[in-house]
C-alpha atoms as a PDB file:
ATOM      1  CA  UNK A   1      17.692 117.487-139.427  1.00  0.00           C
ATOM      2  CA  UNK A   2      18.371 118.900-136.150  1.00  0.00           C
ATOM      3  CA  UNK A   3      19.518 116.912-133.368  1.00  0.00           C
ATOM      4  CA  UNK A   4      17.503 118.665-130.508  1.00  0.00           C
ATOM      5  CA  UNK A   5      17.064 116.576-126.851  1.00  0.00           C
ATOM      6  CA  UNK A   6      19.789 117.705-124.495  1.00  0.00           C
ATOM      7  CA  UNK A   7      21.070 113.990-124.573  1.00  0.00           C
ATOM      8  CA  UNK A   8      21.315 113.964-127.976  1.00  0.00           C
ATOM      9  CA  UNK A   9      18.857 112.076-129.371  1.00  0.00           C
ATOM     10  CA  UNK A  10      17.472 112.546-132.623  1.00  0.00           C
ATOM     11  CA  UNK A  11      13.986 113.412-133.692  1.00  0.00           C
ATOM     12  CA  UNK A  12      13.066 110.282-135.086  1.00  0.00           C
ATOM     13  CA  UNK A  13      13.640 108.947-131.495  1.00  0.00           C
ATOM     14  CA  UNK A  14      11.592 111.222-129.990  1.00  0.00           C
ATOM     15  CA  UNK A  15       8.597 110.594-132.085  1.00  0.00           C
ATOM     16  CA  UNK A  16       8.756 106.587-131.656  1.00  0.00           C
ATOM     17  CA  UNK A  17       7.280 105.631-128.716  1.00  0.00           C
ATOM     18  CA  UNK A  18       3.737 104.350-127.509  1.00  0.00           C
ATOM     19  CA  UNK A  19       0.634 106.173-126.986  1.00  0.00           C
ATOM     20  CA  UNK A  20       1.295 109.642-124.704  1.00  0.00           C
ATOM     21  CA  UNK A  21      -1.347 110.596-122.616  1.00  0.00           C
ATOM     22  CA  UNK A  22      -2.811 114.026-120.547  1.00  0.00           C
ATOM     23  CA  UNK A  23      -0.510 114.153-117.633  1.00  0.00           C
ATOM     24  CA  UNK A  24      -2.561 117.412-116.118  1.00  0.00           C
ATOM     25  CA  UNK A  25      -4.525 119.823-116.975  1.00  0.00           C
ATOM     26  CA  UNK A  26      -3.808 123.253-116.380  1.00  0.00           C
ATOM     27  CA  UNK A  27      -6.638 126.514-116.545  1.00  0.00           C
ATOM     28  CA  UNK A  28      -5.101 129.826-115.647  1.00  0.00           C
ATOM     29  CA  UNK A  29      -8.516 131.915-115.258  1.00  0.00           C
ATOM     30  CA  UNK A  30      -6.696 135.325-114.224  1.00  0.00           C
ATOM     31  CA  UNK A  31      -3.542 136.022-116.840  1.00  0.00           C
ATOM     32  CA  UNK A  32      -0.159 135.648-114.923  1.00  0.00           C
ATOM     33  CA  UNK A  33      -1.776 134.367-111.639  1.00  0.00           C
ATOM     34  CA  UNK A  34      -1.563 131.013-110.360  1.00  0.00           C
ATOM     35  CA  UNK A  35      -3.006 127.928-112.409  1.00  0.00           C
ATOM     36  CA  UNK A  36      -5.672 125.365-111.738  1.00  0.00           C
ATOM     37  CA  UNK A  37      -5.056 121.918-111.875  1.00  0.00           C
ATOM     38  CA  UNK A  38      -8.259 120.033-113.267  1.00  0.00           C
ATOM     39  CA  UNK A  39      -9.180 116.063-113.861  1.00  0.00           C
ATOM     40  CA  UNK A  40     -11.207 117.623-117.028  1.00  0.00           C
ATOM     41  CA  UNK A  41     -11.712 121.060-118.852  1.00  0.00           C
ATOM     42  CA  UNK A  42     -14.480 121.758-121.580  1.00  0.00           C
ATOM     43  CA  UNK A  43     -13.205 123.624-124.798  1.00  0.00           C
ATOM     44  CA  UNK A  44     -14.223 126.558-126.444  1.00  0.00           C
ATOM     45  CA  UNK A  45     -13.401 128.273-129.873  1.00  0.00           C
ATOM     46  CA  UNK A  46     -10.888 130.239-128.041  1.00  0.00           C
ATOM     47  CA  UNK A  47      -8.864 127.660-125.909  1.00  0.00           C
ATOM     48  CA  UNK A  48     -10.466 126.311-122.861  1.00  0.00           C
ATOM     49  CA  UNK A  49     -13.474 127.493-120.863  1.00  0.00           C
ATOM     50  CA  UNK A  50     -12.066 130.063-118.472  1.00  0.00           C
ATOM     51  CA  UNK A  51      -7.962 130.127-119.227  1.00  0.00           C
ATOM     52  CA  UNK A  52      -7.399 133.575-118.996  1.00  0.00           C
ATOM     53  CA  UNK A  53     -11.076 134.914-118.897  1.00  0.00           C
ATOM     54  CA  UNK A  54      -9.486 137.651-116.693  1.00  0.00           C
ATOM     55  CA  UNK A  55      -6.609 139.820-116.883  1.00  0.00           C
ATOM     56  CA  UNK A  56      -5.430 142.939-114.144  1.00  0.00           C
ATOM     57  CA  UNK A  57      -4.732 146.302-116.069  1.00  0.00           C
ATOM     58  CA  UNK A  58      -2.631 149.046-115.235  1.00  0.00           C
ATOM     59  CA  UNK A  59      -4.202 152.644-114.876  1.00  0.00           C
ATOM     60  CA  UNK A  60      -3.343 152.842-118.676  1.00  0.00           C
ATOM     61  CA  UNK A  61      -5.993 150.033-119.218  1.00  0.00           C
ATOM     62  CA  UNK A  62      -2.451 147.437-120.281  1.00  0.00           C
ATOM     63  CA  UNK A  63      -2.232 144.301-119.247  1.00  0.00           C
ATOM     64  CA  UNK A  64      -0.270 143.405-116.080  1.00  0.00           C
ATOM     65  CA  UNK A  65       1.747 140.200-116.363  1.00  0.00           C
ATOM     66  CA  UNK A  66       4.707 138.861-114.759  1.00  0.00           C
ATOM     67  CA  UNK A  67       7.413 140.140-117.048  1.00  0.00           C
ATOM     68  CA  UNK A  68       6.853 143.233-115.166  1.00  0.00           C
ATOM     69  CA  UNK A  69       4.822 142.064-112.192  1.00  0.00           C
ATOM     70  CA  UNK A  70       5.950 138.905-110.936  1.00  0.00           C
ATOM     71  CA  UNK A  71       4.456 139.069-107.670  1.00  0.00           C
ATOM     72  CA  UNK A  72       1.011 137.868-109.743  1.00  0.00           C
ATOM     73  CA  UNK A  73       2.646 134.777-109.472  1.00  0.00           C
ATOM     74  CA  UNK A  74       1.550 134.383-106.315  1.00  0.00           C
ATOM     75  CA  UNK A  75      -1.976 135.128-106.693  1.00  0.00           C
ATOM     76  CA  UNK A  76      -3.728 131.713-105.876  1.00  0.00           C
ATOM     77  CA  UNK A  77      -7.158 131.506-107.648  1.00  0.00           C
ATOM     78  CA  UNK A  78     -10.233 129.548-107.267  1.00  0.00           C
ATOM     79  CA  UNK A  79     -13.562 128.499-109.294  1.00  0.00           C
ATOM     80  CA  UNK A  80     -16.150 126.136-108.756  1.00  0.00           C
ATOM     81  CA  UNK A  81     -15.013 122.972-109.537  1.00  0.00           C
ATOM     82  CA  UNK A  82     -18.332 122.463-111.198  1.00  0.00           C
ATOM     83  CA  UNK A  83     -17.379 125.267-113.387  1.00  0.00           C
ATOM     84  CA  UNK A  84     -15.452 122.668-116.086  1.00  0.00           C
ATOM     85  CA  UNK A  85     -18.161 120.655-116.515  1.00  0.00           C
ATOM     86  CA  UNK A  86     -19.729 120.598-120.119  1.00  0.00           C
ATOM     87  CA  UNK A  87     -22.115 123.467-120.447  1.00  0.00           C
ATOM     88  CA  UNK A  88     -21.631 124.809-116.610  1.00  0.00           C
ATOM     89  CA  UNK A  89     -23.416 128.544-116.797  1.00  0.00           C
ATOM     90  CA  UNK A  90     -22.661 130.498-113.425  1.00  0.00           C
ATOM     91  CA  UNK A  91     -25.317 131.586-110.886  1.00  0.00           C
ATOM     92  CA  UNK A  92     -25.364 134.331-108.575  1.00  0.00           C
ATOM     93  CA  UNK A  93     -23.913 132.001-105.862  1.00  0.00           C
ATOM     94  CA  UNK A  94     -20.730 131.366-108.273  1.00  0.00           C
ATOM     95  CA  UNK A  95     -17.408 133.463-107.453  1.00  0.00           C
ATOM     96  CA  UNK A  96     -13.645 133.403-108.715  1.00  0.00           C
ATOM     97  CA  UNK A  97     -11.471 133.555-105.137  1.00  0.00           C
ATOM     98  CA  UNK A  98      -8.502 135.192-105.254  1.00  0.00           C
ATOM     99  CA  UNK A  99      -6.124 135.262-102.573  1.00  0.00           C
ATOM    100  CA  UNK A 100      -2.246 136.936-102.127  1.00  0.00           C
ATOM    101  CA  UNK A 101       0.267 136.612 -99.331  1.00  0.00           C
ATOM    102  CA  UNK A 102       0.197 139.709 -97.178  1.00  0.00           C
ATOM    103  CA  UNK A 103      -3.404 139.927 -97.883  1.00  0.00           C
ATOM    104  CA  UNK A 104      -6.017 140.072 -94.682  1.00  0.00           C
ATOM    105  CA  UNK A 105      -9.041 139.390 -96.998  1.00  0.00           C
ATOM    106  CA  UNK A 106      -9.717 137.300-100.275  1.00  0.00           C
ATOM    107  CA  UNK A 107     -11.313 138.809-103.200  1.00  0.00           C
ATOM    108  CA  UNK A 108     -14.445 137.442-104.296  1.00  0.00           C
ATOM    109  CA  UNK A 109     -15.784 138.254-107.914  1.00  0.00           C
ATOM    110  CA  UNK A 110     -19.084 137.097-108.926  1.00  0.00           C
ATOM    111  CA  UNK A 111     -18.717 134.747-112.238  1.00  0.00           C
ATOM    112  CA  UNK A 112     -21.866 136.445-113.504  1.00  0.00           C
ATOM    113  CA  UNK A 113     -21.018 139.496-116.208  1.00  0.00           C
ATOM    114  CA  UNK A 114     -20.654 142.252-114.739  1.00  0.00           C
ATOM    115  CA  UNK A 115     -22.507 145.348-116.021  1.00  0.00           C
ATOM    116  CA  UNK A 116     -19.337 148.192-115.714  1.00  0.00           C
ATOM    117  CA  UNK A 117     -17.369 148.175-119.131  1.00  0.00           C
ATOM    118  CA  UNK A 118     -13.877 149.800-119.290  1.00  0.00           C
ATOM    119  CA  UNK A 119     -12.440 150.944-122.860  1.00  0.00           C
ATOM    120  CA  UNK A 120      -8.948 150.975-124.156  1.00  0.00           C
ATOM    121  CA  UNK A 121      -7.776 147.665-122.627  1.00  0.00           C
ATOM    122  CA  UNK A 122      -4.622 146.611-124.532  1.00  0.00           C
ATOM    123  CA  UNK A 123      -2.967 143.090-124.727  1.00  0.00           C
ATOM    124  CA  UNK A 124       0.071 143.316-126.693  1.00  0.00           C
ATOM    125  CA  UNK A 125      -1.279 144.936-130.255  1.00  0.00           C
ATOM    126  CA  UNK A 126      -5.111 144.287-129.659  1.00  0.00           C
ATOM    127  CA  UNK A 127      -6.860 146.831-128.187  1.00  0.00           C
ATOM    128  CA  UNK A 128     -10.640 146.378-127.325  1.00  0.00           C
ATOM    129  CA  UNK A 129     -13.386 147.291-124.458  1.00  0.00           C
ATOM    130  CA  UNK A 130     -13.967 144.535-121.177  1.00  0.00           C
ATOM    131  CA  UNK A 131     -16.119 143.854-118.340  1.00  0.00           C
ATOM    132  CA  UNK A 132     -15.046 145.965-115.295  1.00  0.00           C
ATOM    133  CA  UNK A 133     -15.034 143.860-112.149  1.00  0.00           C
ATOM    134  CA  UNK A 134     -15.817 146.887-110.315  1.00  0.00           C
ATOM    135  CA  UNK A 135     -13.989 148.685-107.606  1.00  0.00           C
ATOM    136  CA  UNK A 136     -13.980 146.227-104.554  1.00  0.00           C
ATOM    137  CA  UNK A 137     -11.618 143.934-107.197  1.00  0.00           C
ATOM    138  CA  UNK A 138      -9.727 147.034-107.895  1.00  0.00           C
ATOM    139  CA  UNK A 139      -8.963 147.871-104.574  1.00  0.00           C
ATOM    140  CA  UNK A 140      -7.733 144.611-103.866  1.00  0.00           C
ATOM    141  CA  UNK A 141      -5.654 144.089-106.655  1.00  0.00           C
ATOM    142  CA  UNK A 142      -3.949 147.839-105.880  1.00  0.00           C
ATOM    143  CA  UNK A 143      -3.143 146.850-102.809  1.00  0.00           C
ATOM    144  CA  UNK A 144      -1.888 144.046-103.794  1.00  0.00           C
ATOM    145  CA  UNK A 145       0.681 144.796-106.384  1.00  0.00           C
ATOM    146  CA  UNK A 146       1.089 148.461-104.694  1.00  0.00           C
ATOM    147  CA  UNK A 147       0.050 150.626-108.053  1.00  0.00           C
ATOM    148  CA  UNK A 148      -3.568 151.486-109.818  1.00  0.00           C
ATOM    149  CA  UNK A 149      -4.938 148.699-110.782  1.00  0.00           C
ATOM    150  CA  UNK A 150      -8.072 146.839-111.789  1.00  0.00           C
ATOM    151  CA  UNK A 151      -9.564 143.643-112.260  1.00  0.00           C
ATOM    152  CA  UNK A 152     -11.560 142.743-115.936  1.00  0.00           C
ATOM    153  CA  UNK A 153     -12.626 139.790-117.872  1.00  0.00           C
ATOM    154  CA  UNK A 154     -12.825 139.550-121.526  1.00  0.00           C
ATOM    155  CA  UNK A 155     -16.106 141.045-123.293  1.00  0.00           C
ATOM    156  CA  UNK A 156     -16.906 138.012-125.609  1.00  0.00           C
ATOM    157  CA  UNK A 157     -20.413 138.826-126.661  1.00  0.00           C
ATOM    158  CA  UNK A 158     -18.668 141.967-128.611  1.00  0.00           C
ATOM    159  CA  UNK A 159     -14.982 141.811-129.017  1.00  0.00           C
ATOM    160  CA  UNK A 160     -13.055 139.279-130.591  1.00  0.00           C
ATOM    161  CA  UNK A 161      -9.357 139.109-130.150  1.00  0.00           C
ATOM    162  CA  UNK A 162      -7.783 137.470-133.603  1.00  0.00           C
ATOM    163  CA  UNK A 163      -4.818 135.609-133.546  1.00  0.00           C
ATOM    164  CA  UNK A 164      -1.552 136.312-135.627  1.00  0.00           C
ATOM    165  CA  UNK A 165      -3.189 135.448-139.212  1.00  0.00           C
ATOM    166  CA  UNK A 166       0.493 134.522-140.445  1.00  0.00           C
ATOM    167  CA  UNK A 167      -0.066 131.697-138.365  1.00  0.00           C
ATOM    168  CA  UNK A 168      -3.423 130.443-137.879  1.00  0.00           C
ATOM    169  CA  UNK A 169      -6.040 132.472-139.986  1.00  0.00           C
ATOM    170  CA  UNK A 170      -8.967 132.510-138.332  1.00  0.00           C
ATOM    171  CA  UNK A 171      -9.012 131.792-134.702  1.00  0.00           C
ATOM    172  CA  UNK A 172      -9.329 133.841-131.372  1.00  0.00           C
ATOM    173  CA  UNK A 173      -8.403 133.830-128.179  1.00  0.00           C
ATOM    174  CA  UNK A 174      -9.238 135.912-125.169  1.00  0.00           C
ATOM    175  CA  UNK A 175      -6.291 137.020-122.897  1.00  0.00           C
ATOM    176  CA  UNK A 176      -3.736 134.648-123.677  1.00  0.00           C
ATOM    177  CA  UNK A 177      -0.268 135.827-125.283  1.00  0.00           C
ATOM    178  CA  UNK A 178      -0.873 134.108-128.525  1.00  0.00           C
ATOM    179  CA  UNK A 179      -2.334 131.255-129.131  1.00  0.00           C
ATOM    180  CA  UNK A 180      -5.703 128.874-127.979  1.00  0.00           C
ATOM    181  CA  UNK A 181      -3.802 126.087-126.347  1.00  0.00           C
ATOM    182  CA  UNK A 182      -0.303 125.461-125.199  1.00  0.00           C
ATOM    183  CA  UNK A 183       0.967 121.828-124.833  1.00  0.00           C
ATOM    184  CA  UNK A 184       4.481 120.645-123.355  1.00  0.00           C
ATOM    185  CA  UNK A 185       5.568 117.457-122.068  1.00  0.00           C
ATOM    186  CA  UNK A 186       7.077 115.731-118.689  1.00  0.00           C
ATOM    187  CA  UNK A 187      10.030 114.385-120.554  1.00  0.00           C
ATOM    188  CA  UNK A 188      10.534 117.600-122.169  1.00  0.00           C
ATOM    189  CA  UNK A 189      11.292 118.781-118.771  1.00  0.00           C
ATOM    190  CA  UNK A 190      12.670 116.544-117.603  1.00  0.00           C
ATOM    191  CA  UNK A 191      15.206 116.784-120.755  1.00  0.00           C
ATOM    192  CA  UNK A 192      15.724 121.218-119.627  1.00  0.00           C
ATOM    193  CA  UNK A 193      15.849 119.934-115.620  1.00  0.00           C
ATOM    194  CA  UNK A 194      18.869 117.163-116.419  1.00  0.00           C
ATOM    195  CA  UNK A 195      20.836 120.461-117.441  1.00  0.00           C
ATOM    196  CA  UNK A 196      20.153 122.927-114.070  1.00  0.00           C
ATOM    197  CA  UNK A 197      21.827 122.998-111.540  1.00  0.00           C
ATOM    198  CA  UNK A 198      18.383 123.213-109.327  1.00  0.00           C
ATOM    199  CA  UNK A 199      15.483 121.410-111.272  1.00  0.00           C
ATOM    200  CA  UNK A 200      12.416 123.399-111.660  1.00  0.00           C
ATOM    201  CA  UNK A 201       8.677 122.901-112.325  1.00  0.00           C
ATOM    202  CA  UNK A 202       6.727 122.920-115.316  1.00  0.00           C
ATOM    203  CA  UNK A 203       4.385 125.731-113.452  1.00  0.00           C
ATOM    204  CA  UNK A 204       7.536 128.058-114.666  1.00  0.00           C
ATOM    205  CA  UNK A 205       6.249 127.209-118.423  1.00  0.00           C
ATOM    206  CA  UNK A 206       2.692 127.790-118.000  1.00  0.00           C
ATOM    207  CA  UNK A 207       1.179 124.919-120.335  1.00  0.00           C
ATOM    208  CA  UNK A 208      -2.521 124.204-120.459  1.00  0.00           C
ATOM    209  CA  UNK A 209      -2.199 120.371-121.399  1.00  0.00           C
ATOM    210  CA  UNK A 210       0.728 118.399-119.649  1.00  0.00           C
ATOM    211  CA  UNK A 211       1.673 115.275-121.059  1.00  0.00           C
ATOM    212  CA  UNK A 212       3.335 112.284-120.362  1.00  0.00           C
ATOM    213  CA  UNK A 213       4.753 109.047-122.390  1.00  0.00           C
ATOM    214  CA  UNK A 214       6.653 110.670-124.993  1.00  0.00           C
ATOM    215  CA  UNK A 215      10.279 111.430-125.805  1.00  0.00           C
ATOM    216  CA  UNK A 216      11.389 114.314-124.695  1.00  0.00           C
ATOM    217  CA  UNK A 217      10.605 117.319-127.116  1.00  0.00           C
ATOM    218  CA  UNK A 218       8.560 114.788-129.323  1.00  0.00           C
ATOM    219  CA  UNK A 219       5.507 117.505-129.065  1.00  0.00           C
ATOM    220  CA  UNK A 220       7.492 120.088-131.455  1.00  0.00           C
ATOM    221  CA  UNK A 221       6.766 118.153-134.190  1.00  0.00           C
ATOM    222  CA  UNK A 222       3.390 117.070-133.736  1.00  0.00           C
ATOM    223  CA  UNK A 223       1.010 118.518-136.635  1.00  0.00           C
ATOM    224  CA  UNK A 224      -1.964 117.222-135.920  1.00  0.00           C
ATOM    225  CA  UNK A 225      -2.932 115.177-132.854  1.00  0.00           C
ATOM    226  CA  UNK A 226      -6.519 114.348-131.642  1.00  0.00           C
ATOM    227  CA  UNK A 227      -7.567 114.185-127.942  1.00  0.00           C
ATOM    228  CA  UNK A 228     -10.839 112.710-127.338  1.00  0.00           C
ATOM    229  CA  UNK A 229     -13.071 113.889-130.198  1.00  0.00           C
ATOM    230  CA  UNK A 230     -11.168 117.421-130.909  1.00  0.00           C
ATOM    231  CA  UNK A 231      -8.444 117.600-133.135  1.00  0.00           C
ATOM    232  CA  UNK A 232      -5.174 120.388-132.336  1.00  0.00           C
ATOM    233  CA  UNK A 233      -3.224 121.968-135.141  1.00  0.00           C
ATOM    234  CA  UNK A 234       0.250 122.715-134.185  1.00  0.00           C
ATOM    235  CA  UNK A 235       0.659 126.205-134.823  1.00  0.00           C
ATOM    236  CA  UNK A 236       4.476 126.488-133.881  1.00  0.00           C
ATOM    237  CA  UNK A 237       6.755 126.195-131.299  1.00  0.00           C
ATOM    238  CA  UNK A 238       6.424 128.566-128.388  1.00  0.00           C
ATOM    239  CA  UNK A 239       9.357 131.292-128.004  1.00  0.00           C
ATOM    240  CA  UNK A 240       9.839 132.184-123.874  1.00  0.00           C
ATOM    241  CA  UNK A 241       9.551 135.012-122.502  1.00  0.00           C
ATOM    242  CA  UNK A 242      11.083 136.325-118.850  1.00  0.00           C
ATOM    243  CA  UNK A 243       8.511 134.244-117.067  1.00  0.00           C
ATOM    244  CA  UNK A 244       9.830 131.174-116.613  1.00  0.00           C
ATOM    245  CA  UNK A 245      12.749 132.682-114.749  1.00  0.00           C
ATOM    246  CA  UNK A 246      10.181 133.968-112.422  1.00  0.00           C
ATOM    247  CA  UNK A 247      10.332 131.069-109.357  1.00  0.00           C
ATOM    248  CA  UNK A 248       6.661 130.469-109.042  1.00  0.00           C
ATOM    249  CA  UNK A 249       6.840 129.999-105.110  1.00  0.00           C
ATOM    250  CA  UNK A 250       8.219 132.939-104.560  1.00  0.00           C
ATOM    251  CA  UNK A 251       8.077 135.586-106.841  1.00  0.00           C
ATOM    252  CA  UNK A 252      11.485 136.016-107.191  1.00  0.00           C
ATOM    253  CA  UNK A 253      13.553 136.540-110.270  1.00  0.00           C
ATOM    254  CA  UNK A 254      16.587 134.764-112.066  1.00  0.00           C
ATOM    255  CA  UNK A 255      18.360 133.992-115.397  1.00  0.00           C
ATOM    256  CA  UNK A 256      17.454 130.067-115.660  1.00  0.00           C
ATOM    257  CA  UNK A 257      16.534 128.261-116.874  1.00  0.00           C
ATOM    258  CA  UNK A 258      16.521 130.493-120.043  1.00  0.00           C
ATOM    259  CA  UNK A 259      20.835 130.892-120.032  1.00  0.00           C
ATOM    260  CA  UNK A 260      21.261 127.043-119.914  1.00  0.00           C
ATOM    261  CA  UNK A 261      18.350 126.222-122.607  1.00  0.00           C
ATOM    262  CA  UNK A 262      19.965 128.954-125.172  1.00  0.00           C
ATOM    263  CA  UNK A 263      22.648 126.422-125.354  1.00  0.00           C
ATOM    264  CA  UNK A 264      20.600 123.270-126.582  1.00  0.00           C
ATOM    265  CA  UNK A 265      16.917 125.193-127.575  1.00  0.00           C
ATOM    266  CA  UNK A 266      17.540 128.506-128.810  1.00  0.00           C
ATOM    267  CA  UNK A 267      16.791 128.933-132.942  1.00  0.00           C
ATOM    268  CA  UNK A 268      20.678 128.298-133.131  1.00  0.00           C
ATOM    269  CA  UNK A 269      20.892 125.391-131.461  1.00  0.00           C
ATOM    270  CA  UNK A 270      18.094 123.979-133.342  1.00  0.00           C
ATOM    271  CA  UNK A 271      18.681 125.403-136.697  1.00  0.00           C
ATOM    272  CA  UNK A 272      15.557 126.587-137.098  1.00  0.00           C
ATOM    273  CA  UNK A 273      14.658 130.305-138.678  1.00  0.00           C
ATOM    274  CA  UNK A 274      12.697 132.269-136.534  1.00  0.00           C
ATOM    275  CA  UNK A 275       9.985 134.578-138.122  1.00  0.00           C
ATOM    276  CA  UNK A 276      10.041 137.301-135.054  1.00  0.00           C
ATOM    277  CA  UNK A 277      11.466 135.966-132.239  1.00  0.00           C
ATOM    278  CA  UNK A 278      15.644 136.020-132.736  1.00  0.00           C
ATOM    279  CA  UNK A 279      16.543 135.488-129.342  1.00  0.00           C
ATOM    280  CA  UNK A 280      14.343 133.394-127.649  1.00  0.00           C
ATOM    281  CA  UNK A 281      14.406 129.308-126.539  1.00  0.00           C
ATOM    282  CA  UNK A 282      11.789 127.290-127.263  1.00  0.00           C
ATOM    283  CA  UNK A 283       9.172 124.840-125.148  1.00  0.00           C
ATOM    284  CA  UNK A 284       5.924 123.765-125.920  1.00  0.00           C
ATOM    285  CA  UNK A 285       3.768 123.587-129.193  1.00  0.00           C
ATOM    286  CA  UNK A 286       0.943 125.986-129.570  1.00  0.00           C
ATOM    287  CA  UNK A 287      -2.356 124.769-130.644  1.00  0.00           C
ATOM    288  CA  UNK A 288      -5.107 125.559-132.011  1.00  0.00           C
ATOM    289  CA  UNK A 289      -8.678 123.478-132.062  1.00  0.00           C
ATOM    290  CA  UNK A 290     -10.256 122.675-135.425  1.00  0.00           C
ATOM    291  CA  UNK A 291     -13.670 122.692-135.000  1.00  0.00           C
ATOM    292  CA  UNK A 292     -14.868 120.131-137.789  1.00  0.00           C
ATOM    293  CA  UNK A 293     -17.792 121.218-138.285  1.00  0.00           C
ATOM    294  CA  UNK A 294     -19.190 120.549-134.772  1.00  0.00           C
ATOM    295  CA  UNK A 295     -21.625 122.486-133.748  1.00  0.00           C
ATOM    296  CA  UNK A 296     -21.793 124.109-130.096  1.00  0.00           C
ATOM    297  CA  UNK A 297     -18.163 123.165-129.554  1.00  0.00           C
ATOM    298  CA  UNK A 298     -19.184 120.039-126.852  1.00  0.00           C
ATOM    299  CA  UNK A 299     -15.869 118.526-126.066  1.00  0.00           C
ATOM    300  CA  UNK A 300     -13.578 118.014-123.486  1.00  0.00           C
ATOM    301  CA  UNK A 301     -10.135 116.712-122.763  1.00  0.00           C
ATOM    302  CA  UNK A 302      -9.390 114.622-119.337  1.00  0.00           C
ATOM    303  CA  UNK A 303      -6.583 113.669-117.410  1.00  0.00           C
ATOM    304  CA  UNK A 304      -5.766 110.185-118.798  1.00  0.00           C
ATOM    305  CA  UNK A 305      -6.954 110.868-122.425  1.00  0.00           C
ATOM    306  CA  UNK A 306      -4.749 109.311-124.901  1.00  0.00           C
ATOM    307  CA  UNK A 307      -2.923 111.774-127.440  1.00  0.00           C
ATOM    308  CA  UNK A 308      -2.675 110.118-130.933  1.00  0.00           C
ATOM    309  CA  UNK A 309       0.098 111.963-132.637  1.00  0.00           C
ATOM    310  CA  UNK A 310      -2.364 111.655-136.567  1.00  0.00           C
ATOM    311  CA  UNK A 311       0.320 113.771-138.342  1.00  0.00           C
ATOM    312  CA  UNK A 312       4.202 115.110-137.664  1.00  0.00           C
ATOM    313  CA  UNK A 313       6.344 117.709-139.526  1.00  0.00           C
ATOM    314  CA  UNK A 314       9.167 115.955-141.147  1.00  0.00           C
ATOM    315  CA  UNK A 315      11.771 118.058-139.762  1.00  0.00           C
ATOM    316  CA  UNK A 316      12.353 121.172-137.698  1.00  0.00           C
ATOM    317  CA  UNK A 317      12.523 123.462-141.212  1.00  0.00           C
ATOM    318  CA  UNK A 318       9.065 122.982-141.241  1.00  0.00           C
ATOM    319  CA  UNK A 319       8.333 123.660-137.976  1.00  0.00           C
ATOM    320  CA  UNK A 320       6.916 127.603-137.554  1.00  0.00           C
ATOM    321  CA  UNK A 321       8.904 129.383-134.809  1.00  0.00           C
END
């Protein structure tokens, strides 16, 4: 079994240990733009009410996201903070706030679906129609990032946006890379920031559910673990891309903390045999929500809730990556 915490403890280590529990929670409404930290988020069958709801587009109709535009990482956005309550609907009065450095005026979008539909929107292989946000959104965001560009949310009431089937048959999500839910731990940083030269923040790794009280990198081998009344599947661990060596403050770009973490959580380093991603390090489990048979998908997870770890993968070769 792989030995896999930079200070070389072993797994069964980091899955002993009391109760963990939701450090923060974390809603990213617009994809690549600044997070929202919230006490509590309802849950949908695609992740969480709102996490990436919206996404800017190119003048190709593809997805903008910080690989290639890393000034969205300093797009700070806001929603009513009534809007993650249980069974919030918006009104007329309800907007998404955006605002951008260099920016004289804030964008305001009405959270009410809009009636403009564009075609041909692409995130990574799916391809489907959304909800324009019309052109005062457009203009802002063009302005913004200095190239055609427009603002739209995900058309739920007729696209759906499957999941990789290899994986998790049977779910969706809307604008997120992959999958529902993605769930790293304090100690797990903590763990990557003991080996950087300048520590970072976990903002870099863009996790919905934060958590706190386990060993570092105990949450790659959680299975199954049920918050509240909703139980997660671990799907597999989640491969980085560029963006955590975009600085979050700034904008700017860098090679960590992905050239110190090939050394200790590449596939190499934790002898693990990646299905796509060869050269990649790894942070985070991704989730995904089983409904049990609920019906109108009623839950939510707080800040505080207590994580209890039901199930764990016996070793890292059973661990999807």
């Amino acid at each position: 079994m792989a030995e896999v915490r930079a200070d070389g403890g072993s797994v069964a280590t980091a899955i002993a240990g009391g109760s963990p529990t939701v450090k923060s929670i974390f809603i990213h409404p617009i994809k690549s733009c600044k997070a929202i930290s919230v006490s509590q988020a309802p849950l949908s069958p695609t992740g969480f009410v709102w996490d990436r709801h919206w996404v800017v587009v190119n003048e190709k109709g593809r997805a903008c996201t910080q690989r290639v535009e890393p000034k969205l990482a300093l797009v700070q956005v806001e929603l009513p903070m009534e809007a993650f309550s249980l069974g919030w609907e918006p009104k007329k009065t309800s907007y998404l706030v955006a605002r951008g450095p260099g920016m004289t005026t804030e964008l305001k979008v009405s959270m009410t679906k809009p009636t403009l539909r564009s075609e041909g929107v692409s995130v990574w292989e799916w391809c489907g129609s959304a909800l324009d946000e019309g052109n005062e959104a457009a203009k802002w965001f063009t302005e913004f990032l200095g190239k055609p560009s427009r603002l739209v949310r995900f058309n739920e009431d007729c696209e759906t946006r499957p999941v990789d089937p290899l994986f998790a048959p049977g779910f969706n999500v809307k604008f997120t890379d992959a999958f529902p839910v993605l769930l790293a731990s304090q100690a797990s940083l903590d763990a990557v920031n003991e080996q950087l030269k300048e520590p970072i923040n976990i903002n870099r790794f863009r996790p919905n559910i934060y958590v706190d009280g386990c060993e570092s990198f105990a949450e790659d081998l959680w299975k199954r673990i049920k918050i509240n009344e909703s139980t997660f599947k671990g799907v597999m661990l989640c491969p980085r891309c560029k963006v955590p060596t975009v600085n979050q403050e700034d904008g700017t770009t860098g090679s960590e903390p992905t050239e110190t973490m090939m050394k200790f959580r590449s596939a190499k380093a934790l002898e693990v045999n990646p299905t796509k991603y060869k050269d990649r390090v790894y942070l985070g489990q991704m989730l995904v929500c089983e409904n049990n048979g609920d019906s109108g998908w009623r839950k939510v997870i707080n800040v505080g809730d207590v994580i209890h770890v039901e199930e764990v993968f016996a070793s890292y070769a059973d661990v999807a990556v």
